[in-house]
C-alpha atoms as a PDB file:
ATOM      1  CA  UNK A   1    -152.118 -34.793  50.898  1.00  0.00           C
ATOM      2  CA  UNK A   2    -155.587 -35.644  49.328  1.00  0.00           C
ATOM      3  CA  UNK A   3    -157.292 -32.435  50.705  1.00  0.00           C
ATOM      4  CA  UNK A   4    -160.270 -32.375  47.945  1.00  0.00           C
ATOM      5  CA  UNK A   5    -161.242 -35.681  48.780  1.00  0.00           C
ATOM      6  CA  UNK A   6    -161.429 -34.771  52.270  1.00  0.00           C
ATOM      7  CA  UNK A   7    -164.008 -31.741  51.984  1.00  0.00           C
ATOM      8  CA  UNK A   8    -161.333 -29.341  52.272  1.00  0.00           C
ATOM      9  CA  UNK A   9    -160.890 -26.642  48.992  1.00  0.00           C
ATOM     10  CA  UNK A  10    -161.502 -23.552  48.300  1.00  0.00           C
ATOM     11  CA  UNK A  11    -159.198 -20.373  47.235  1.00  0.00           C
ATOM     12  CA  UNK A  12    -158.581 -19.341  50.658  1.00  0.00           C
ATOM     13  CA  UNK A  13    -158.105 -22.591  52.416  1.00  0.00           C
ATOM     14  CA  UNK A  14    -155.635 -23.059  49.212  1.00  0.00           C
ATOM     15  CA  UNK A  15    -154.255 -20.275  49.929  1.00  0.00           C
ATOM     16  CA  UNK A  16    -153.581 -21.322  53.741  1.00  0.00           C
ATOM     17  CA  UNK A  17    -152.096 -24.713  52.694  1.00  0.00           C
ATOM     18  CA  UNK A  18    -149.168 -23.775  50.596  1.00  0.00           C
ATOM     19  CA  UNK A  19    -148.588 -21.078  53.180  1.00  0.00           C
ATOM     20  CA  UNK A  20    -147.973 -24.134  55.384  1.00  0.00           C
ATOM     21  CA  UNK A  21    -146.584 -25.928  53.474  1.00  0.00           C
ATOM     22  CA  UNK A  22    -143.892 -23.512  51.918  1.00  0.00           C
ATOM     23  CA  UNK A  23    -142.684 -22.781  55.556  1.00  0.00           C
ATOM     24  CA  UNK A  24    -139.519 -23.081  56.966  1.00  0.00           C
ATOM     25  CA  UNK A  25    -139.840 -22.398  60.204  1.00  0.00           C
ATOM     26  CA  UNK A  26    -142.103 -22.929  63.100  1.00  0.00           C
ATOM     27  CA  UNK A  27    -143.282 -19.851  63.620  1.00  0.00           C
ATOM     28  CA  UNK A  28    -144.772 -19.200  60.052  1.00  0.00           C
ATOM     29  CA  UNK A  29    -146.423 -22.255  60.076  1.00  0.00           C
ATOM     30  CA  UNK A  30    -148.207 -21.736  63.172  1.00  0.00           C
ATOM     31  CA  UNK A  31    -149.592 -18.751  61.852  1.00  0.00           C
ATOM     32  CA  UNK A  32    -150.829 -20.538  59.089  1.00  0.00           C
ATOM     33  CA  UNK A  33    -152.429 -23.593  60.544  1.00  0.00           C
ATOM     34  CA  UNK A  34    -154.415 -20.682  63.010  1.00  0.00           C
ATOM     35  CA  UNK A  35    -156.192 -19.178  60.305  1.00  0.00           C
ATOM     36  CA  UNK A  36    -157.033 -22.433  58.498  1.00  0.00           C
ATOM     37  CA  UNK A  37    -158.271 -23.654  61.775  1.00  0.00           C
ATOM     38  CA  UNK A  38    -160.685 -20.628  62.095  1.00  0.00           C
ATOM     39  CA  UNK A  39    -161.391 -21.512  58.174  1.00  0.00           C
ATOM     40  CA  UNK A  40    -161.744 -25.234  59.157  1.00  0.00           C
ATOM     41  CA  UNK A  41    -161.084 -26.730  62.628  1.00  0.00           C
ATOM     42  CA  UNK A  42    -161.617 -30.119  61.070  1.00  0.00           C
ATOM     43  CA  UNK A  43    -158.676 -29.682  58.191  1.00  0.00           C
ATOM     44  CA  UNK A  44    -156.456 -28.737  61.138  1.00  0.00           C
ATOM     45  CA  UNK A  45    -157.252 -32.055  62.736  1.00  0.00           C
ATOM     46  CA  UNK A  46    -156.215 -33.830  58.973  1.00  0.00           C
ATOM     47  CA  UNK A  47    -153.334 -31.624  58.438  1.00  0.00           C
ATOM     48  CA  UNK A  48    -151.528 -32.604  61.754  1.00  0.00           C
ATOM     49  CA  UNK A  49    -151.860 -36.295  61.088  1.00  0.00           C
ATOM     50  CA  UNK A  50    -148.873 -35.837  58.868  1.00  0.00           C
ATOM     51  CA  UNK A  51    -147.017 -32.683  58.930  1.00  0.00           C
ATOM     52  CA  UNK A  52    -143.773 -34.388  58.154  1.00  0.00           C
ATOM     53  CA  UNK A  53    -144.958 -35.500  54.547  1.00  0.00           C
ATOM     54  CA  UNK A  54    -146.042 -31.753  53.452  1.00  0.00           C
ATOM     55  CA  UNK A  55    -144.960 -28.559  55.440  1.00  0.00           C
ATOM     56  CA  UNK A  56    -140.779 -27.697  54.914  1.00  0.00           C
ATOM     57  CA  UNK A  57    -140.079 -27.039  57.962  1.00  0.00           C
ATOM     58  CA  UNK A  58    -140.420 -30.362  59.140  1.00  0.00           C
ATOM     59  CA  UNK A  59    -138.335 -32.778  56.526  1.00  0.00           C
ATOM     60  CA  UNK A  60    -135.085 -34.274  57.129  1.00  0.00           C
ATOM     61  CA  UNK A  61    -132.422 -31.551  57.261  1.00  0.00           C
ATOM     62  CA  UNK A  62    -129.906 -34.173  56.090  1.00  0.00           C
ATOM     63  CA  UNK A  63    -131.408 -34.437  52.707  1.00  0.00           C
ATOM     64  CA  UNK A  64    -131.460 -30.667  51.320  1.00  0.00           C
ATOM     65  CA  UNK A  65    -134.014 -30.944  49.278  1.00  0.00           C
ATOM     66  CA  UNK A  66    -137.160 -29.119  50.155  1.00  0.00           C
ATOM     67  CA  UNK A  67    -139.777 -30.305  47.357  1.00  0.00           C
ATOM     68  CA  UNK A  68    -143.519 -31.062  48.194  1.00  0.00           C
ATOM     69  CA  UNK A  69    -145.015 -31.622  45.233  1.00  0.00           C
ATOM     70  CA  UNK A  70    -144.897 -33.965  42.496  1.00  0.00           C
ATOM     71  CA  UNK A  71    -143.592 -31.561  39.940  1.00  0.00           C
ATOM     72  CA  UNK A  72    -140.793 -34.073  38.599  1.00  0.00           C
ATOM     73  CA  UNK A  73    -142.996 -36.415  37.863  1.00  0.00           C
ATOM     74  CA  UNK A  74    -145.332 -34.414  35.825  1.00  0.00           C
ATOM     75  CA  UNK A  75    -141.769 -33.230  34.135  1.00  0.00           C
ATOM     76  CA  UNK A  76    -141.234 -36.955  33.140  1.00  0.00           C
ATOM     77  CA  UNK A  77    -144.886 -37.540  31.910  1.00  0.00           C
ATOM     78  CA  UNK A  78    -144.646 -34.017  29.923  1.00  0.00           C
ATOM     79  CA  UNK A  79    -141.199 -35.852  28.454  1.00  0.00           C
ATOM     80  CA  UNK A  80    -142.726 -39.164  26.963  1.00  0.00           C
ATOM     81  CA  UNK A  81    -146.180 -37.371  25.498  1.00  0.00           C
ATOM     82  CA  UNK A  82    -144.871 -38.119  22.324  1.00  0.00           C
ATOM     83  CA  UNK A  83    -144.766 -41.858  22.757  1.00  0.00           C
ATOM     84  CA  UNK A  84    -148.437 -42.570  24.451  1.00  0.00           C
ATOM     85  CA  UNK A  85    -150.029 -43.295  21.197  1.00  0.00           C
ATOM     86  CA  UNK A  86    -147.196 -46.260  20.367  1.00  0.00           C
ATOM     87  CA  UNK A  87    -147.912 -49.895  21.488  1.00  0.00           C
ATOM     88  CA  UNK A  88    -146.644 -51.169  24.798  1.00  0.00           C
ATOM     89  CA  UNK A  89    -143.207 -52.523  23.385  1.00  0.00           C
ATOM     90  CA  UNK A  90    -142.698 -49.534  21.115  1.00  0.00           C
ATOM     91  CA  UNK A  91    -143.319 -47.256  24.030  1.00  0.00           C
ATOM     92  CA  UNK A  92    -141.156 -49.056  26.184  1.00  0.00           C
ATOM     93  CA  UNK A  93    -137.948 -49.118  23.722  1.00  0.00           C
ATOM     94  CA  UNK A  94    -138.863 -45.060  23.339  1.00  0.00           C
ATOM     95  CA  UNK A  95    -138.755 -44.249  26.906  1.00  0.00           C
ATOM     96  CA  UNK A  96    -135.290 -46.293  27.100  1.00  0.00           C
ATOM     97  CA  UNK A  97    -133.663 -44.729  24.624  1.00  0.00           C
ATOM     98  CA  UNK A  98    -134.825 -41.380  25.836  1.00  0.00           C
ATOM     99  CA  UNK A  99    -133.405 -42.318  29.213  1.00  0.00           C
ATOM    100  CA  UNK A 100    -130.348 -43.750  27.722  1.00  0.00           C
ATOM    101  CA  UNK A 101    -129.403 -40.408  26.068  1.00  0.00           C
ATOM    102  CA  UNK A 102    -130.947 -38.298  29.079  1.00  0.00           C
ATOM    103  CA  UNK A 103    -128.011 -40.266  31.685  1.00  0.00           C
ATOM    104  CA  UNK A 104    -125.932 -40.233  28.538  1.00  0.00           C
ATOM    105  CA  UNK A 105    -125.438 -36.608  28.699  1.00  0.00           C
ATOM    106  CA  UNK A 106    -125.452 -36.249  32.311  1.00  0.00           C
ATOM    107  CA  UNK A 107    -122.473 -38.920  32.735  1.00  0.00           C
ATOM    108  CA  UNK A 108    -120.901 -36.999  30.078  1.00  0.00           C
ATOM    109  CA  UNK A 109    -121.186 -33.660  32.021  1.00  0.00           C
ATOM    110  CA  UNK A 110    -119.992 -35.325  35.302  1.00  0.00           C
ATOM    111  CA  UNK A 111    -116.436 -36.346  33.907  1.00  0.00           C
ATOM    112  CA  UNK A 112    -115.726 -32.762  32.872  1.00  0.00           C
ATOM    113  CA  UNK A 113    -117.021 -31.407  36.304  1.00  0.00           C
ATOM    114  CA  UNK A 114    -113.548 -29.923  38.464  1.00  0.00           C
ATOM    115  CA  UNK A 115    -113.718 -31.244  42.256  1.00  0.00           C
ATOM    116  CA  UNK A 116    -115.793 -28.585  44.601  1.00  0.00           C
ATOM    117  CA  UNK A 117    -117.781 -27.885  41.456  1.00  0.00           C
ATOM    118  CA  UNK A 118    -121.338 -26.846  41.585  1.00  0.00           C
ATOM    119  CA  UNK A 119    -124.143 -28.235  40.321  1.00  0.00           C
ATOM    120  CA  UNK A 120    -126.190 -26.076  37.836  1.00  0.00           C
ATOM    121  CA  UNK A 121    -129.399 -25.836  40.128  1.00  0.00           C
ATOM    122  CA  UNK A 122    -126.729 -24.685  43.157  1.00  0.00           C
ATOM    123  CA  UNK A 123    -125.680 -22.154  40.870  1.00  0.00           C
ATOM    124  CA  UNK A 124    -128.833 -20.789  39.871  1.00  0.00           C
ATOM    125  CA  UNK A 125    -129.996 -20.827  43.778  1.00  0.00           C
ATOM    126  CA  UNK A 126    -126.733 -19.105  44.959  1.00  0.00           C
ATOM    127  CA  UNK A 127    -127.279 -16.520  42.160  1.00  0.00           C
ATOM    128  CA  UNK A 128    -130.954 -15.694  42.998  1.00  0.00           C
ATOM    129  CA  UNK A 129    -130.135 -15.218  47.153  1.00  0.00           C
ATOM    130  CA  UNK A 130    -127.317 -13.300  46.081  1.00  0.00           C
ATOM    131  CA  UNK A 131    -129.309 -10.699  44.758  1.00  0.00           C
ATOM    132  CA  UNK A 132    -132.072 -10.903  47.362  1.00  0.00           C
ATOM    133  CA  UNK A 133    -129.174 -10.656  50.092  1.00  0.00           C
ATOM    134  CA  UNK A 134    -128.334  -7.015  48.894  1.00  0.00           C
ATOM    135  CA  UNK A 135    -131.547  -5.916  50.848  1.00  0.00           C
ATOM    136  CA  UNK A 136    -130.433  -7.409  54.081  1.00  0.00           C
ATOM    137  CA  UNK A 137    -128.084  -5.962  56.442  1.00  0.00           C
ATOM    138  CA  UNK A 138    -126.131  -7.898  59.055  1.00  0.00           C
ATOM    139  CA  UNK A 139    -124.392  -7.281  62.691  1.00  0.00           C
ATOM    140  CA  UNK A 140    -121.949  -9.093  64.246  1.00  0.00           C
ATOM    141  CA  UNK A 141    -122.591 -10.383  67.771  1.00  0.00           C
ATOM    142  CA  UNK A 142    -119.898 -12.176  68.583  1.00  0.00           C
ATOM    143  CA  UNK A 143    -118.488 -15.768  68.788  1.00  0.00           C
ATOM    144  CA  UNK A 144    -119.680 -16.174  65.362  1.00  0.00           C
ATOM    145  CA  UNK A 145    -122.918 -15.227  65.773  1.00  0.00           C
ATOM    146  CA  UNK A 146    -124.914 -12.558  63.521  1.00  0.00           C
ATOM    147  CA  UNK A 147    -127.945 -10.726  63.175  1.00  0.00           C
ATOM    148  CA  UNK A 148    -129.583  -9.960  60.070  1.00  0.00           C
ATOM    149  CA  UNK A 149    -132.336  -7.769  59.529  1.00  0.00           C
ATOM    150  CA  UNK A 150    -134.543  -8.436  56.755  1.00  0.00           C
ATOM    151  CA  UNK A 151    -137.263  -5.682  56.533  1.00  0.00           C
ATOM    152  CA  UNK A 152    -138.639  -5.066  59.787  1.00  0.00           C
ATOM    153  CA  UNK A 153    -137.350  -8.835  61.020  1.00  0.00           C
ATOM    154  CA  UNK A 154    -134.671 -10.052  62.599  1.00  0.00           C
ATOM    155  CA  UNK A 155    -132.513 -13.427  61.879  1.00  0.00           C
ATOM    156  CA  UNK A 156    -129.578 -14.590  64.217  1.00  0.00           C
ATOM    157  CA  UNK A 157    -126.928 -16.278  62.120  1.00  0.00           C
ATOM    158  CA  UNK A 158    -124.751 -18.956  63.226  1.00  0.00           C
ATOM    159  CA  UNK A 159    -122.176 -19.995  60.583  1.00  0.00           C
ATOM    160  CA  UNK A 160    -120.424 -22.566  63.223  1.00  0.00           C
ATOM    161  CA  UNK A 161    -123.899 -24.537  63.012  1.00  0.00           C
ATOM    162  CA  UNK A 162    -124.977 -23.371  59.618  1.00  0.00           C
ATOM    163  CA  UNK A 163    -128.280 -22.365  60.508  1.00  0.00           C
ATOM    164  CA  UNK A 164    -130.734 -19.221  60.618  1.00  0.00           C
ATOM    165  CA  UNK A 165    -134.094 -18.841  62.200  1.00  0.00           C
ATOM    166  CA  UNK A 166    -135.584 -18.294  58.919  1.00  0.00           C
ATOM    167  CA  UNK A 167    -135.242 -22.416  58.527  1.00  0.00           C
ATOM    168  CA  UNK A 168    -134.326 -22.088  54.957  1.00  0.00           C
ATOM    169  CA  UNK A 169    -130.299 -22.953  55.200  1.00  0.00           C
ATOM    170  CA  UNK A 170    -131.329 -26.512  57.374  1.00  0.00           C
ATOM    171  CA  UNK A 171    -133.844 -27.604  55.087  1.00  0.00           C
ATOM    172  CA  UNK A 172    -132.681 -26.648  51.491  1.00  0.00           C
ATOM    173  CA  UNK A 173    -128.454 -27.212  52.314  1.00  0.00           C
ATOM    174  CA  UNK A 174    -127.700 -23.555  49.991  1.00  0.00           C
ATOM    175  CA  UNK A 175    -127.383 -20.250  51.948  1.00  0.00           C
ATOM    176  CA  UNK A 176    -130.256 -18.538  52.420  1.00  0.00           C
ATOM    177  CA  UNK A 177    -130.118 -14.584  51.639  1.00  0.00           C
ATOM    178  CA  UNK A 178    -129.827 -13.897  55.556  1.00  0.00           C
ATOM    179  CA  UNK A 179    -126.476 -16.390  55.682  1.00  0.00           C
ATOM    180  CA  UNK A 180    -125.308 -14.938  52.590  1.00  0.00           C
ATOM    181  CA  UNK A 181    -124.925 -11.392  53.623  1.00  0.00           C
ATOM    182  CA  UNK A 182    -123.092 -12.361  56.514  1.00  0.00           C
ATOM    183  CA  UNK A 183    -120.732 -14.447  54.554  1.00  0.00           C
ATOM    184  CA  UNK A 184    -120.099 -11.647  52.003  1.00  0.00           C
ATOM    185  CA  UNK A 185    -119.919  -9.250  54.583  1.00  0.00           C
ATOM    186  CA  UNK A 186    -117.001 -11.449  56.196  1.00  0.00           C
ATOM    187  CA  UNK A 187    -115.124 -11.945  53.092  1.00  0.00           C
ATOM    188  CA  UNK A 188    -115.976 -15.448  53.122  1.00  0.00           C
ATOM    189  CA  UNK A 189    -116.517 -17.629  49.719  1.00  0.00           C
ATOM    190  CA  UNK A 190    -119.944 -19.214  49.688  1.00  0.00           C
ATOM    191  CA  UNK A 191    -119.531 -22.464  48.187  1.00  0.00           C
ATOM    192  CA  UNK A 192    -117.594 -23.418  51.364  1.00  0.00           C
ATOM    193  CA  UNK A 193    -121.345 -23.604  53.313  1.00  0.00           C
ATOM    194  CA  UNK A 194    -122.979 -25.087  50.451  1.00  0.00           C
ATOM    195  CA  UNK A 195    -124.236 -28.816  51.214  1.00  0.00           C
ATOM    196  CA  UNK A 196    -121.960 -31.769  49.414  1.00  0.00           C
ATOM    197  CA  UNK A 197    -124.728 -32.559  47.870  1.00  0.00           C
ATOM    198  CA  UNK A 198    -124.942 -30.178  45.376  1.00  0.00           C
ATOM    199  CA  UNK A 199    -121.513 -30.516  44.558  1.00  0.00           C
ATOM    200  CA  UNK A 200    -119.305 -32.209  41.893  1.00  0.00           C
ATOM    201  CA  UNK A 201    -118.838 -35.944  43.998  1.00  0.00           C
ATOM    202  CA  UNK A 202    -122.179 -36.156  44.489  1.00  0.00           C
ATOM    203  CA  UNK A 203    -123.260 -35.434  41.201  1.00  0.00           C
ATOM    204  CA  UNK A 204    -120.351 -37.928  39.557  1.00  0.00           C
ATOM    205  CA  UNK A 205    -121.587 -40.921  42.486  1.00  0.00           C
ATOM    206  CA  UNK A 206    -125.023 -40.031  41.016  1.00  0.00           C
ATOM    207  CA  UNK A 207    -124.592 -40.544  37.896  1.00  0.00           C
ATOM    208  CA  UNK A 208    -121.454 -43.011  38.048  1.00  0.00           C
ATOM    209  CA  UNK A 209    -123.443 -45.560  36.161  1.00  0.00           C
ATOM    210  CA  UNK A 210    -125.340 -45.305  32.932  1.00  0.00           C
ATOM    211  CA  UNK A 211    -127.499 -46.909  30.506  1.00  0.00           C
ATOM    212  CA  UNK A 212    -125.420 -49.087  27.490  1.00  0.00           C
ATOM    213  CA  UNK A 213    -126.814 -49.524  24.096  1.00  0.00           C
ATOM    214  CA  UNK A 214    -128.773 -52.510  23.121  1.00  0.00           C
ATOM    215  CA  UNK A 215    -128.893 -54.136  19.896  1.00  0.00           C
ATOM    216  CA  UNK A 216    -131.520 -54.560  17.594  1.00  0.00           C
ATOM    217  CA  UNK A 217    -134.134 -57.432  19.122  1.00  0.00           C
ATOM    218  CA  UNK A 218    -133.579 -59.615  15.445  1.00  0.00           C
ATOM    219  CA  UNK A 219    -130.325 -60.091  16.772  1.00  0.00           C
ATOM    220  CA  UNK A 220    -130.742 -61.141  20.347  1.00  0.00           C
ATOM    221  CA  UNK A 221    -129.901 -64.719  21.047  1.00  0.00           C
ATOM    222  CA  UNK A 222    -132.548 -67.730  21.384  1.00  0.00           C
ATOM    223  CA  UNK A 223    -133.184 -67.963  25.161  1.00  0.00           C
ATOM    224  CA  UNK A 224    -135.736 -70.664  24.140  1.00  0.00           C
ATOM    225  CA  UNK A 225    -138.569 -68.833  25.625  1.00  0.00           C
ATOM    226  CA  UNK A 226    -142.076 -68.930  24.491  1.00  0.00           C
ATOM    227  CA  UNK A 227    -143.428 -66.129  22.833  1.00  0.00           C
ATOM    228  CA  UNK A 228    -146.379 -63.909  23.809  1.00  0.00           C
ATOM    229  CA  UNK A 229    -149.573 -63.797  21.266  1.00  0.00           C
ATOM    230  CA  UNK A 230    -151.807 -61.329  21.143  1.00  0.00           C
ATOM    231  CA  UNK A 231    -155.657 -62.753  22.557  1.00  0.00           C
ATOM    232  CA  UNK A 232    -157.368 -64.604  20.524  1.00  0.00           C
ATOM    233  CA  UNK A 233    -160.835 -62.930  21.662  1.00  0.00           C
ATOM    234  CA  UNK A 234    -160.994 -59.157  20.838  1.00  0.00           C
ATOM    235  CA  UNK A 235    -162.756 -56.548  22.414  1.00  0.00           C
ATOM    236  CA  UNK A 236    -166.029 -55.936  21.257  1.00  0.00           C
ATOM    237  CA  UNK A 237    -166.323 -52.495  18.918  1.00  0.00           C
ATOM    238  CA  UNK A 238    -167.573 -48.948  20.951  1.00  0.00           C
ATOM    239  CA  UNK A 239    -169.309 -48.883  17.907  1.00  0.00           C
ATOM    240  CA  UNK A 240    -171.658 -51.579  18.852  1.00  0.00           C
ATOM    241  CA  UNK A 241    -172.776 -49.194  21.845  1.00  0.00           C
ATOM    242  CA  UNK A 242    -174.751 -47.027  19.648  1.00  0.00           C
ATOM    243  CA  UNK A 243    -176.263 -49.930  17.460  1.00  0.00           C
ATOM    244  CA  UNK A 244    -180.629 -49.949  17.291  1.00  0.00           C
ATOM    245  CA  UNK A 245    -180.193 -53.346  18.875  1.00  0.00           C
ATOM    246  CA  UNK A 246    -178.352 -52.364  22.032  1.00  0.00           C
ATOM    247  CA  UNK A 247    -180.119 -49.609  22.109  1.00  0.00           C
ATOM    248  CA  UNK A 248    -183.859 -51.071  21.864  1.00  0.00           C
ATOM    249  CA  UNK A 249    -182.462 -53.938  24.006  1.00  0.00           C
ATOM    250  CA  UNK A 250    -182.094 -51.536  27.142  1.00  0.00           C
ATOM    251  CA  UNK A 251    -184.592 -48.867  26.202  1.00  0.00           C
ATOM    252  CA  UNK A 252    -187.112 -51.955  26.704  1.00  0.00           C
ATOM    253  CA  UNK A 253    -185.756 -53.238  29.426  1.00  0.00           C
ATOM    254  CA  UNK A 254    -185.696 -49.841  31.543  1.00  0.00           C
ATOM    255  CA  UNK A 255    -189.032 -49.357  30.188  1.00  0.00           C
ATOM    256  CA  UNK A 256    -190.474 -52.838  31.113  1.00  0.00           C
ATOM    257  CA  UNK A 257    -188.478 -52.030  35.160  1.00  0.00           C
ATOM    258  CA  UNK A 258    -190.468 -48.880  35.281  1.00  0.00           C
ATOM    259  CA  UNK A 259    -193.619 -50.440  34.188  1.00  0.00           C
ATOM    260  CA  UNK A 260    -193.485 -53.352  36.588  1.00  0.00           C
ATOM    261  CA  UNK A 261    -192.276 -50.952  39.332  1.00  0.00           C
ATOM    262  CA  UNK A 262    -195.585 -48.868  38.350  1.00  0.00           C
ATOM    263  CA  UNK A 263    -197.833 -51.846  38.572  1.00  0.00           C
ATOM    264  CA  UNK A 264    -199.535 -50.900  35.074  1.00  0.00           C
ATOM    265  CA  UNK A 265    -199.155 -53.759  33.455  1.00  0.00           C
ATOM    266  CA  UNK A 266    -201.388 -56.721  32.963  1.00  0.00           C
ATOM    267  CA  UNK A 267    -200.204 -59.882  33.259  1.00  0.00           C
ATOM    268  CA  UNK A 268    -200.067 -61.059  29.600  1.00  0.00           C
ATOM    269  CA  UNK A 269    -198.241 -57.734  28.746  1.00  0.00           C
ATOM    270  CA  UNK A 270    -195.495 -58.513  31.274  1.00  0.00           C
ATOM    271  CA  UNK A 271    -195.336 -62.357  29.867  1.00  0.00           C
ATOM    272  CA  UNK A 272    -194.591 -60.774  25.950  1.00  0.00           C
ATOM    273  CA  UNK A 273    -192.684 -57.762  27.481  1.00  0.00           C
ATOM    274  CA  UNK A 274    -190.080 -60.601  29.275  1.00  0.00           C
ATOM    275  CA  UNK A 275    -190.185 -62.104  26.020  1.00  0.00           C
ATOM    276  CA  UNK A 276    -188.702 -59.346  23.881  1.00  0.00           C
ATOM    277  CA  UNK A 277    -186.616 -58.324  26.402  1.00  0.00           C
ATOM    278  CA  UNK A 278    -185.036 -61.783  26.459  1.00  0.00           C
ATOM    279  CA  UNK A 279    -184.905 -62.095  22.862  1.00  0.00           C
ATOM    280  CA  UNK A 280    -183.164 -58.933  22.308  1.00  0.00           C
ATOM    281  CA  UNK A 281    -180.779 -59.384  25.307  1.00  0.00           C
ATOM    282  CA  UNK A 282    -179.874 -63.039  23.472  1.00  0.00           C
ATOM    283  CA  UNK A 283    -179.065 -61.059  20.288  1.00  0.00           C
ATOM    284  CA  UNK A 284    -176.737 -58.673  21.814  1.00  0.00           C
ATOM    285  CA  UNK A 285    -175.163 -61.123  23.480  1.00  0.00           C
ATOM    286  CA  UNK A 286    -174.562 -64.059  20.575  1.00  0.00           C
ATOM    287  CA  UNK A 287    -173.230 -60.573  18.950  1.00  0.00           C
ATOM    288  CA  UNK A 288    -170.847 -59.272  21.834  1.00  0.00           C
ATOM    289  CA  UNK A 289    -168.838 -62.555  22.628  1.00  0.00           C
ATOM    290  CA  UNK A 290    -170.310 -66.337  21.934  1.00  0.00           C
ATOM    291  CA  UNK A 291    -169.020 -67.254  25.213  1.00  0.00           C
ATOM    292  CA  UNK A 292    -170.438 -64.270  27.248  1.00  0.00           C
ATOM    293  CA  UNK A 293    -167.464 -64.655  29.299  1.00  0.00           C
ATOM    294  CA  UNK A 294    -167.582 -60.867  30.816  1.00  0.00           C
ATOM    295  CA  UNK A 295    -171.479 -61.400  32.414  1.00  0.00           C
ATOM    296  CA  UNK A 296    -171.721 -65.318  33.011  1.00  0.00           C
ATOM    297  CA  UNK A 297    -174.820 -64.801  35.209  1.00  0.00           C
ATOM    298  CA  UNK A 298    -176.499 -63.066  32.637  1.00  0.00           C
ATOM    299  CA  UNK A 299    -175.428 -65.548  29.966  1.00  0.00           C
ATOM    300  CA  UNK A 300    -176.808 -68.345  31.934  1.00  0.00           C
ATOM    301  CA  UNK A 301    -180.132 -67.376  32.497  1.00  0.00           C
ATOM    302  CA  UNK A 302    -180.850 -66.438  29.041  1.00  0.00           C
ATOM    303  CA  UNK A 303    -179.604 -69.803  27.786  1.00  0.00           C
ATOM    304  CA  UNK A 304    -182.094 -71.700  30.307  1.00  0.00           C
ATOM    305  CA  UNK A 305    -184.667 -69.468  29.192  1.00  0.00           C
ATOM    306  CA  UNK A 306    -187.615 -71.011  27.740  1.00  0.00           C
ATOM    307  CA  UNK A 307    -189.495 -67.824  26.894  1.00  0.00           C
ATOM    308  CA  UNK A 308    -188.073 -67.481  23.090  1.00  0.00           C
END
């Protein structure tokens, strides 16, 4: 969601959005998309057009994984800030071997995990809810079902279905606080409703596979391709930018516009004005590139010129 671009911002309709967007359930995103329509009834209209892409409570419940934002990747870019300043096949062999020893250790890690293992993030999770879950209190209703009050609100539980009206069980595939008070209440272990994914097959299928070493490039066989050379034209230097003859060359020209534009110029003035103007602009250019290759219409019509 581009909501900037849009015209939508601001610390309250901020606020609003990840309100929405961190919900789990319908009922708690409702509320949130009514006061950001009073805010905005046109964001409303743009938020709707997508809600599957951004609020929780609406991704695939078969995936567990409730992220919506782009946190990994900034993890990753924060990971090879180190090797931005290194040339493109320096960088590249960097970020390999940095990904070779990152899978390294996790394909390591997977052949010690037992079977019905965690993974370390489940752990963490089921630790965290744990605590919050001493706050809740739970009743049993019967045919599996449960109520748990949380507060001043009420959750049913249903551990046949694994799901609570809270939403956050479905979506994330680790017992929320609500589930886990009824499962500790009924003596009940709870990595038993924990989703496979989190556990040790997954993690093993995941990372089944990983990255062998590569020799040295001196020692790679001839595949008979050609090799790339660097360009044989080169940039032109920033430095050139703040040279007196770029920078008479446009101060003239912008002056000579505003002039004409003006109408206070007499007609011999504008024939020696075009002249300098050209002159200069032929200098920068025979300086920039011979072949003027990056403004050919330019290039042209100073070459035809017969003013210098």
């Amino acid at each position: 969601m581009n909501c900037k671009n849009n015209g939508f911002s601001g610390s309250a309709f901020h606020k609003l959005f990840w309100i929405a967007a961190n919900a789990y359930n319908e009922y708690v995103f409702g509320k949130a998309m009514e006061k950001i329509s009073e805010y905005n009834a046109n964001a409303t209209a743009y938020l709707n057009s997508c809600i599957e892409q951004w609020s929780r409570h609406k991704f695939d419940s078969t995936v567990c994984c409730d992220h919506n934002t782009t946190n990994f990747v900034e993890s990753f870019n924060a990971c090879t800030k180190p090797f931005r300043d290194m040339p493109v096949f320096s960088l590249l062999e960097a970020i390999r071997s940095w990904c070779m020893q990152r899978v390294g250790a996790r394909f390591d890690k997977a052949v010690d995990m037992e079977e019905g293992q965690l993974t370390a993030y489940a752990l963490k999770e089921l630790e965290e809810r744990t605590a919050e879950s001493r706050l809740c209190y739970a009743t049993a209703c019967g045919g599996g079902e449960f109520e748990v009050r949380d507060g001043h609100v009420n959750f049913p539980i249903r551990l046949a279905t694994r799901s609570c009206a809270c939403g956050k069980w479905q979506i994330c595939g680790i017992p929320c606080k609500h589930a886990l008070r009824v499962i500790y209440d009924q003596r009940m272990n709870p990595h038993d409703f924990i989703s496979p994914w989190f556990k040790a097959a997954a993690y093993k299928l995941t990372y089944a596979e990983h990255i062998h070493p590569m020799a040295d490039p001196s020692q790679w066989p001839d595949f008979g391709l050609p090799s790339i050379q660097p360009p044989t034209i080169k940039r032109p230097s920033a430095l050139f930018l703040h040279s007196p003859v770029f920078i008479i060359s446009v101060s003239l020209a912008l002056n000579f516009i505003t002039c004409v534009l003006k109408k206070t110029f007499a007609p011999f003035e504008i024939i020696t004005r075009i002249t300098l103007v050209v002159k200069l602009l032929r200098i920068f250019f025979r300086f920039r590139a011979p072949n003027c290759k990056s403004s050919p219409a330019i290039a042209i019509f100073i070459r035809n010129s017969n003013v210098c």
